[in-house]
C-alpha atoms as a PDB file:
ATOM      1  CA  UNK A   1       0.000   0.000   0.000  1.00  0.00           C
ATOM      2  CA  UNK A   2       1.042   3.396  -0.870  1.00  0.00           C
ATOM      3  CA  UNK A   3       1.333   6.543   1.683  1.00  0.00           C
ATOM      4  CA  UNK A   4      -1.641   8.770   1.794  1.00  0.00           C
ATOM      5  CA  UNK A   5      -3.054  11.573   3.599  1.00  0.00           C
ATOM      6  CA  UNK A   6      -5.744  11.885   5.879  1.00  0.00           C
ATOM      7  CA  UNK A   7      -7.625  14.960   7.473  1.00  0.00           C
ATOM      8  CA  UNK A   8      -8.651  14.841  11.040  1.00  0.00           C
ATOM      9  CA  UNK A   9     -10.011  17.881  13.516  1.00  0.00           C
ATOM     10  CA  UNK A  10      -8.166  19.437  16.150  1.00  0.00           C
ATOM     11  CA  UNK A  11      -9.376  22.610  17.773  1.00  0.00           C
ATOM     12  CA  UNK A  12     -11.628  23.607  14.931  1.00  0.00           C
ATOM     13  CA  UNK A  13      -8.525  23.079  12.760  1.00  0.00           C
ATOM     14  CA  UNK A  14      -8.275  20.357   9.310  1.00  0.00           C
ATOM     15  CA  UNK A  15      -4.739  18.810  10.227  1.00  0.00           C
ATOM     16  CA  UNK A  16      -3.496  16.703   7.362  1.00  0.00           C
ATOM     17  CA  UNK A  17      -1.759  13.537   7.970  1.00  0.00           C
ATOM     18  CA  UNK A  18       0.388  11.462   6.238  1.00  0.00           C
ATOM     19  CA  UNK A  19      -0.018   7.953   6.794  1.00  0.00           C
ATOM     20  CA  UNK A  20       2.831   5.578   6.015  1.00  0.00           C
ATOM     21  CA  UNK A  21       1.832   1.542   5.821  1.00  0.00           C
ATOM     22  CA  UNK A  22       5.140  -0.259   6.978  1.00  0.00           C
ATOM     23  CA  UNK A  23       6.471  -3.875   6.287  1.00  0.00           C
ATOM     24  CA  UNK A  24       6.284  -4.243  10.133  1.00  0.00           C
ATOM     25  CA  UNK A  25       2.308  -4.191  10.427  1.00  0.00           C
ATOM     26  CA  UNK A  26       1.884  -0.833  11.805  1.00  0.00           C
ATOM     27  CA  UNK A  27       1.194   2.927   9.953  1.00  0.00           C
ATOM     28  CA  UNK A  28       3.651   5.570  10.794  1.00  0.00           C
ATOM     29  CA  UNK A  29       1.885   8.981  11.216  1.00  0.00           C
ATOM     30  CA  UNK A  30       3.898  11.682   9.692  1.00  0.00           C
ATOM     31  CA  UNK A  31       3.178  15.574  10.954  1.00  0.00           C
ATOM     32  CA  UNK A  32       5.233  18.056   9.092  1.00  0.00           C
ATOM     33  CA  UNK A  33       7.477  15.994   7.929  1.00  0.00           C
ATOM     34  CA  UNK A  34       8.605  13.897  11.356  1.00  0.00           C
ATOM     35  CA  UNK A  35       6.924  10.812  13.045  1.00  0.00           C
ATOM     36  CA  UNK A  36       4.123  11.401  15.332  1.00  0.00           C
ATOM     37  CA  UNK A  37       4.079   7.897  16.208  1.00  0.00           C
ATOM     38  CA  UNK A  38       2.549   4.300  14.874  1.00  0.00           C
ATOM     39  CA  UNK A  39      -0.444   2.710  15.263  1.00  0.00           C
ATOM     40  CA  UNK A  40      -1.618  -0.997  14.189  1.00  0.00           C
ATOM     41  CA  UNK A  41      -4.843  -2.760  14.565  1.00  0.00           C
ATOM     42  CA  UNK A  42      -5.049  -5.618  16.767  1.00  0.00           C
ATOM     43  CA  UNK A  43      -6.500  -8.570  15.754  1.00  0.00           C
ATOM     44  CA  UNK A  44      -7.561  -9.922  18.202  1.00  0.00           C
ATOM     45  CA  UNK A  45     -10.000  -6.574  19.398  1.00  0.00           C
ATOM     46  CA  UNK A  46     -10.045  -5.208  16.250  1.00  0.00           C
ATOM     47  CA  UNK A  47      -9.175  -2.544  17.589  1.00  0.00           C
ATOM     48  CA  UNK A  48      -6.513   0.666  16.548  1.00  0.00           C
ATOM     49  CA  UNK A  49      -3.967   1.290  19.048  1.00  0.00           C
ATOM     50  CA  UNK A  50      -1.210   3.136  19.652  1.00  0.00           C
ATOM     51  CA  UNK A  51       2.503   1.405  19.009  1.00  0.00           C
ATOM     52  CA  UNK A  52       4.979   2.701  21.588  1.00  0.00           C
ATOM     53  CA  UNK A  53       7.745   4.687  20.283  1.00  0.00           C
ATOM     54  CA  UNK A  54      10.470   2.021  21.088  1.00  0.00           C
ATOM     55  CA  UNK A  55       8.629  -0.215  18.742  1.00  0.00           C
ATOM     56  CA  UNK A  56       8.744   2.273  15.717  1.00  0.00           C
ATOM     57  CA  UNK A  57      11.259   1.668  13.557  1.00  0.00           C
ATOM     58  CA  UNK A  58      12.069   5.624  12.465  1.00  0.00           C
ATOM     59  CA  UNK A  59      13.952   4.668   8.859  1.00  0.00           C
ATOM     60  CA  UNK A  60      15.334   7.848   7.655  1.00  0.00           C
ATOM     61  CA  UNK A  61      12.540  10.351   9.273  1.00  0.00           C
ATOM     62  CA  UNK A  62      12.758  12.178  12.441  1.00  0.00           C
ATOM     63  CA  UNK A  63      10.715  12.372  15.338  1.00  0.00           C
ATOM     64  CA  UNK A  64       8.658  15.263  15.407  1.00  0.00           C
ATOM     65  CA  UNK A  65       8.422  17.365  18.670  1.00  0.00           C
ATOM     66  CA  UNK A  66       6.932  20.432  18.896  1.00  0.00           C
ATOM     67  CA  UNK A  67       8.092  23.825  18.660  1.00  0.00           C
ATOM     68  CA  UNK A  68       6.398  26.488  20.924  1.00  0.00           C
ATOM     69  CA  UNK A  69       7.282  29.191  18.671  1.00  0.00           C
ATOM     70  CA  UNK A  70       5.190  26.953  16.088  1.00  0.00           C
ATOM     71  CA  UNK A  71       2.375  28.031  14.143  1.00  0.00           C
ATOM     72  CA  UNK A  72       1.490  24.039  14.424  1.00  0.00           C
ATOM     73  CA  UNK A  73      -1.184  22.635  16.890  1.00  0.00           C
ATOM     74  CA  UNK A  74       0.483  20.682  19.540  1.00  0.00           C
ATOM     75  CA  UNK A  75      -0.662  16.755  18.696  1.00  0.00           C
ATOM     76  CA  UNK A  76       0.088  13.544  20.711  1.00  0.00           C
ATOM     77  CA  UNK A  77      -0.447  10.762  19.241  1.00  0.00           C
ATOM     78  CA  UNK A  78      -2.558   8.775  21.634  1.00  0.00           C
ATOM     79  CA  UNK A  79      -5.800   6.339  21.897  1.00  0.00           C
ATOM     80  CA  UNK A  80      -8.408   8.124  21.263  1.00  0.00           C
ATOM     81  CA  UNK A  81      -6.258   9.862  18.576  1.00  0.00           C
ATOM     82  CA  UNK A  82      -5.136   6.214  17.376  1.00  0.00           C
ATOM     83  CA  UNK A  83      -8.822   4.996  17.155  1.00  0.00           C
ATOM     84  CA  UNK A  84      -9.960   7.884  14.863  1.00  0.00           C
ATOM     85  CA  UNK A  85      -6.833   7.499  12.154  1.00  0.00           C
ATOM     86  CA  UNK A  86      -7.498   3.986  12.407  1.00  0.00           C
ATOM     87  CA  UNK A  87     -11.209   4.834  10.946  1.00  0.00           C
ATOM     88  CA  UNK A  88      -9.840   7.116   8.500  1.00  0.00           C
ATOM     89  CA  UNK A  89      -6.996   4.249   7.664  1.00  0.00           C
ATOM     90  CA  UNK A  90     -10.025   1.938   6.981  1.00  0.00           C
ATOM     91  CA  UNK A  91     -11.983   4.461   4.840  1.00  0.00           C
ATOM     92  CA  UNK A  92      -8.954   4.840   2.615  1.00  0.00           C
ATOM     93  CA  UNK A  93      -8.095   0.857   2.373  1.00  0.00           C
ATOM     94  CA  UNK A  94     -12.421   0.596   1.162  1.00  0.00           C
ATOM     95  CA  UNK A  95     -12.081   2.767  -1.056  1.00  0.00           C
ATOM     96  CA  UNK A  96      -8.634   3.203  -2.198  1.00  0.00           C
END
């Protein structure tokens, strides 16, 4: 599968994604141009979680961390956030 971009809310804000299907069985999440994290779903809950960071294999991107002096929303990648890519992730795999 190819990367592709998603749009989620944050504070009344469209935030584009970039999502990044991996040999490992996880997406990396890209935010202006570092990793936000991973997430996979789980088989056996069907369920989209959050891979921890020590898991992610980072390749030849960066971690992204935020910059206060950013125009950028502050993200973290987390479950809630997870669970809503993953439905976006599953949109784009129907229909891509």
């Amino acid at each position: 599968m190819e990367p592709f971009n998603i749009r989620i809310e944050r504070e009344g804000q469209e935030v584009t994604l970039t999502i990044l299907p991996t040999d490992e069985g996880y997406y990396k999440v890209i935010y202006y141009g570092g990793i936000l994290g991973a997430i996979r779903k789980e088989a056996q809950t069907n369920q989209w979680t959050h891979v921890p960071d020590d898991e992610v294999i980072a390749g030849e991107l960066p971690l992204y961390h935020h910059v206060d002096e950013d125009d950028r929303l502050e993200i973290v990648l987390n479950g809630a956030m997870a669970e809503e890519i993953g439905r976006e992730i599953d949109e784009e795999r129907r229909v891509g």
